[in-house]
C-alpha atoms as a PDB file:
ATOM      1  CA  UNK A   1     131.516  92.345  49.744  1.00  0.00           C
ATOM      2  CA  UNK A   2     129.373  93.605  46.730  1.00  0.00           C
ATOM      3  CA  UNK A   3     131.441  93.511  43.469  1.00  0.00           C
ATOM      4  CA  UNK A   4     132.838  97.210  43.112  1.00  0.00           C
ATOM      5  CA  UNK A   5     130.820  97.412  39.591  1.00  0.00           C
ATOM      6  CA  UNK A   6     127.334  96.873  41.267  1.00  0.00           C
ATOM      7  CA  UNK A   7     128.004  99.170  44.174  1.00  0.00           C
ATOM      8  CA  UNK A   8     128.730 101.824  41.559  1.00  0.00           C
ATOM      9  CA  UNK A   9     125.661 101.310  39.268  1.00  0.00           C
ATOM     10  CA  UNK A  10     123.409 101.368  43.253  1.00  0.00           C
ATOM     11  CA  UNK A  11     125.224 104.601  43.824  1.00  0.00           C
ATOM     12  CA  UNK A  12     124.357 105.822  40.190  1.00  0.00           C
ATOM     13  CA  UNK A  13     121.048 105.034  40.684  1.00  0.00           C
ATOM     14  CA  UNK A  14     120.668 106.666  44.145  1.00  0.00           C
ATOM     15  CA  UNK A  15     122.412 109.841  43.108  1.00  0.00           C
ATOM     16  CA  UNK A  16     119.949 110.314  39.646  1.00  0.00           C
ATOM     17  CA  UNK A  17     117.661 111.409  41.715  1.00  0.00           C
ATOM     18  CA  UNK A  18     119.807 114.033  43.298  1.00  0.00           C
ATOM     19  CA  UNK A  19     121.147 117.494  41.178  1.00  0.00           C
ATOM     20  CA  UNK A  20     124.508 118.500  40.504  1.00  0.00           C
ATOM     21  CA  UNK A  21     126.425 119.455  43.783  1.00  0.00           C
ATOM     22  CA  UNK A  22     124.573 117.649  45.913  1.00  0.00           C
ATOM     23  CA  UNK A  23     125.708 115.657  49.165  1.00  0.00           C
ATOM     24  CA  UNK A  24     124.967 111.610  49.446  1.00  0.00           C
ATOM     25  CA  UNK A  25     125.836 109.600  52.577  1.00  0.00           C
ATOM     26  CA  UNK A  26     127.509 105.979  51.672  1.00  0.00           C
ATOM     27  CA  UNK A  27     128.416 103.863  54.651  1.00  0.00           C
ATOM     28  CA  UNK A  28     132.098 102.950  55.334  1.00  0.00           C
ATOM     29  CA  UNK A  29     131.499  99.304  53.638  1.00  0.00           C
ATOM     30  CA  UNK A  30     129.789 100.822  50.031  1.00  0.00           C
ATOM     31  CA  UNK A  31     133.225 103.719  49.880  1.00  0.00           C
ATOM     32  CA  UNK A  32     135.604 100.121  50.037  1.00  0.00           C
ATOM     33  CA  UNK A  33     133.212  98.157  47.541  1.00  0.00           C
ATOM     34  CA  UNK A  34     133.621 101.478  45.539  1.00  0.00           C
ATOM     35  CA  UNK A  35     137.619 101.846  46.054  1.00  0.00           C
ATOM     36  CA  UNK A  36     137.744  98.090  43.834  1.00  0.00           C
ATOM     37  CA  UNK A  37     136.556 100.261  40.737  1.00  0.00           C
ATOM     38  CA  UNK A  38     139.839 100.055  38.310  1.00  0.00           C
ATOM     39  CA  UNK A  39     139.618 102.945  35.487  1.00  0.00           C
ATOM     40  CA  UNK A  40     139.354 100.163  32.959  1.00  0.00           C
ATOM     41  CA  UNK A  41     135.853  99.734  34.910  1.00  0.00           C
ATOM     42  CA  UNK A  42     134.713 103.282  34.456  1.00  0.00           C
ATOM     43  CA  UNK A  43     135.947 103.497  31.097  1.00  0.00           C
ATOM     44  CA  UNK A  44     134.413 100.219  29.494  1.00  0.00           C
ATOM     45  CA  UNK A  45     131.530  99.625  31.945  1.00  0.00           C
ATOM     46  CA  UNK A  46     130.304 103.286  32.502  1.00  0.00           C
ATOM     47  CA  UNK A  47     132.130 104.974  29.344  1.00  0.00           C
ATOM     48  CA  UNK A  48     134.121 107.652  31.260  1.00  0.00           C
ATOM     49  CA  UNK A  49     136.764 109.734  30.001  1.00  0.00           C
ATOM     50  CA  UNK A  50     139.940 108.071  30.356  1.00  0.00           C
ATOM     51  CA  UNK A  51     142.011 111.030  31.480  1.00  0.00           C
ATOM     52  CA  UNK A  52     138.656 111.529  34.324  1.00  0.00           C
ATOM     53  CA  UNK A  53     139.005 107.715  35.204  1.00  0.00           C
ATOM     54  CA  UNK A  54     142.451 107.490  35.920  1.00  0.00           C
ATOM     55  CA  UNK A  55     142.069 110.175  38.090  1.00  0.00           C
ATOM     56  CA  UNK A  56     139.580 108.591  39.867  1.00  0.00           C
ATOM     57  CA  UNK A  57     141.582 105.277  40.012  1.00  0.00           C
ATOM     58  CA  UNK A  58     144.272 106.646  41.063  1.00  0.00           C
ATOM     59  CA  UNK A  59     142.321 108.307  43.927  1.00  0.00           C
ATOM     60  CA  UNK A  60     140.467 105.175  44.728  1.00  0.00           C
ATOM     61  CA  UNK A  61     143.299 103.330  45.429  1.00  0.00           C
ATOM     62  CA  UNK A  62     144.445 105.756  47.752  1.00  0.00           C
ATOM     63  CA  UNK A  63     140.809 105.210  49.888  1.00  0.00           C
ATOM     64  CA  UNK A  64     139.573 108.823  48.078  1.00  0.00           C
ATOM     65  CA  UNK A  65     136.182 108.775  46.291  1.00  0.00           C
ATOM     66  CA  UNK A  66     136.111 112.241  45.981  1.00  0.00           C
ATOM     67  CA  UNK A  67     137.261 112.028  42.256  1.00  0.00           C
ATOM     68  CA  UNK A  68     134.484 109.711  41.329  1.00  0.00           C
ATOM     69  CA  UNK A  69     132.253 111.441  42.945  1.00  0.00           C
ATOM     70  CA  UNK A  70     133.171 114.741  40.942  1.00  0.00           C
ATOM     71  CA  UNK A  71     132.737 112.660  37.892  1.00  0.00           C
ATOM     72  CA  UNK A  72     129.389 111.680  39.176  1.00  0.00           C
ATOM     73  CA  UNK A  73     128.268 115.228  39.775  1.00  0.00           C
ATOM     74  CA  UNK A  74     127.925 114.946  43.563  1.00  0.00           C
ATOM     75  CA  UNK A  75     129.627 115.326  46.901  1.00  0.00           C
ATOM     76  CA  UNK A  76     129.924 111.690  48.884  1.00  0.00           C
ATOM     77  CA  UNK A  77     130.218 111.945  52.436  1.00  0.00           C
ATOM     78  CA  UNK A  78     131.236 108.620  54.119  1.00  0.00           C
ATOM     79  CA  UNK A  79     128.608 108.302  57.530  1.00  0.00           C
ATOM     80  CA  UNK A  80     128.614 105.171  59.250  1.00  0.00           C
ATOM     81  CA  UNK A  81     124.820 105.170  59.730  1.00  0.00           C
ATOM     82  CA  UNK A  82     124.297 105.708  56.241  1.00  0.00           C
ATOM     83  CA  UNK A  83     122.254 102.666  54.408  1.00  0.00           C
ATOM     84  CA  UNK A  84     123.686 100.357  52.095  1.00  0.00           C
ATOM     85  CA  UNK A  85     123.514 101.142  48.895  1.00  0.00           C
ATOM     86  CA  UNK A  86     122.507  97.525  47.968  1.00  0.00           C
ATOM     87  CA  UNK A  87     119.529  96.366  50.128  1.00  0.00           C
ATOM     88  CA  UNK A  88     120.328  93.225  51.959  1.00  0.00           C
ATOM     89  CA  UNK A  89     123.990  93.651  51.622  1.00  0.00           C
ATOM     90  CA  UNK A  90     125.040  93.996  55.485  1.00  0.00           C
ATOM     91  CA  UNK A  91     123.388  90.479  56.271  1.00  0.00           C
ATOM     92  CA  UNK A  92     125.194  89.137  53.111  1.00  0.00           C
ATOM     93  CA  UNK A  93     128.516  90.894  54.259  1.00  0.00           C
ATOM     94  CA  UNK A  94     128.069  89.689  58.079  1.00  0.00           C
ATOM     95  CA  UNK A  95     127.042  86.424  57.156  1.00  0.00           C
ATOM     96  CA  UNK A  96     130.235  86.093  54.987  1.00  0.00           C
ATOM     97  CA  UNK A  97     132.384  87.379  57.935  1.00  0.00           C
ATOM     98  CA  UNK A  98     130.940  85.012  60.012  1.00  0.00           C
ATOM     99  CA  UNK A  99     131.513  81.518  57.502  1.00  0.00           C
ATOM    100  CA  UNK A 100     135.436  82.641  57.308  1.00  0.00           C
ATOM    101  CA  UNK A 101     135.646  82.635  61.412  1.00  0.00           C
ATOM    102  CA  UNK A 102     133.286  79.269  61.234  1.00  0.00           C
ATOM    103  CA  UNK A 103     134.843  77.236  59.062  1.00  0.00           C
ATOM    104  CA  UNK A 104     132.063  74.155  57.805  1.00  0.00           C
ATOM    105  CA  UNK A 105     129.506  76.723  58.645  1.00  0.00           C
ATOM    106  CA  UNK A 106     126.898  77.048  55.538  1.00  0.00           C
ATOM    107  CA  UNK A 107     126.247  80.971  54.670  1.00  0.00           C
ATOM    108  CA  UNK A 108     122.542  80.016  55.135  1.00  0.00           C
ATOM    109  CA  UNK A 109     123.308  78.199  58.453  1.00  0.00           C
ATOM    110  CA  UNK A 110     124.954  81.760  59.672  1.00  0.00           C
ATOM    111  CA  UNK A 111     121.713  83.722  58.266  1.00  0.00           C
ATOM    112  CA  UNK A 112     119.608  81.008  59.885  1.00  0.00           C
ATOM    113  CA  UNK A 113     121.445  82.402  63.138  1.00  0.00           C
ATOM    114  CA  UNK A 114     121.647  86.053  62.294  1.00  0.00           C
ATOM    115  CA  UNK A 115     117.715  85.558  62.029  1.00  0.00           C
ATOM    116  CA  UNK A 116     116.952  83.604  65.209  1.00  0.00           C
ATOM    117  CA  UNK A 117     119.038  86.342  67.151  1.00  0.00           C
ATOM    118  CA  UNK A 118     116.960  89.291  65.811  1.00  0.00           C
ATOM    119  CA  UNK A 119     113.682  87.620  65.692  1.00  0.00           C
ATOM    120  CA  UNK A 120     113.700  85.734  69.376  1.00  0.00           C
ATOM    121  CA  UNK A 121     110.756  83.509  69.750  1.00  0.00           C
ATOM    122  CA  UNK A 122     108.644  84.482  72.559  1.00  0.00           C
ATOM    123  CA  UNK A 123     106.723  83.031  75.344  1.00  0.00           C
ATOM    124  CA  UNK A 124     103.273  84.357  74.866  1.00  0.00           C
ATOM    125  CA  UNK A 125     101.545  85.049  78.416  1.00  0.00           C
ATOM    126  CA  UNK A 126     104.512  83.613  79.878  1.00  0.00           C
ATOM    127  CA  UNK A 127     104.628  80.024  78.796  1.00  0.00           C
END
């Protein structure tokens, strides 16, 4: 999984483009990237208010980003066809899945596979 710091700054940058009070989906997998965040986190690495962040810890740890996203200025909805907010994060999250169940199994050996699946080569004129 994405570290918990660059899920936030991918959210940060998704919601700047949105105004106060407005609603962003985040998939299941960016809200538990997002539940790592510690208040030391949003204190040193995003200088919240410490009162504001330990709200939002304390919420976070309980699986509720509905304090961060107050201190973000939005509503987050969690929608499980909702993007990632890093691009390229699902294949690295499947692919890292997949190496735990495979022991000896390269992370580029599973991509290698995840590819070949999706991108089948085919017969042309049925040769």
């Amino acid at each position: 999984m994405a570290s918990a710091i660059a899920t936030l700054r991918a959210l940060q940058e998704r919601s700047a483009k949105l105004t106060n009070g407005k609603s962003l989906a985040i998939n299941l997998f960016d809200k538990m990237d997002l539940c790592k965040l510690t208040a030391e986190n949003l204190v040193k690495d995003f200088d919240w208010d410490e009162d504001l962040a330990q709200r939002a810890d304390a919420a976070l740890s309980q699986g509720d980003v509905g304090p961060l996203a107050v201190g973000l200025g939005i509503t987050l909805i969690v929608d499980r066809t909702a993007t990632n907010l890093i691009p390229g994060e699902g294949f690295r999250r499947t692919s890292e899945l997949l190496a735990e169940k495979l022991q000896g199994v390269s992370t580029e050996q599973v991509l290698d596979e995840i590819y070949a699946v999706r991108h089948p080569v085919r017969p042309r004129n049925g040769h």
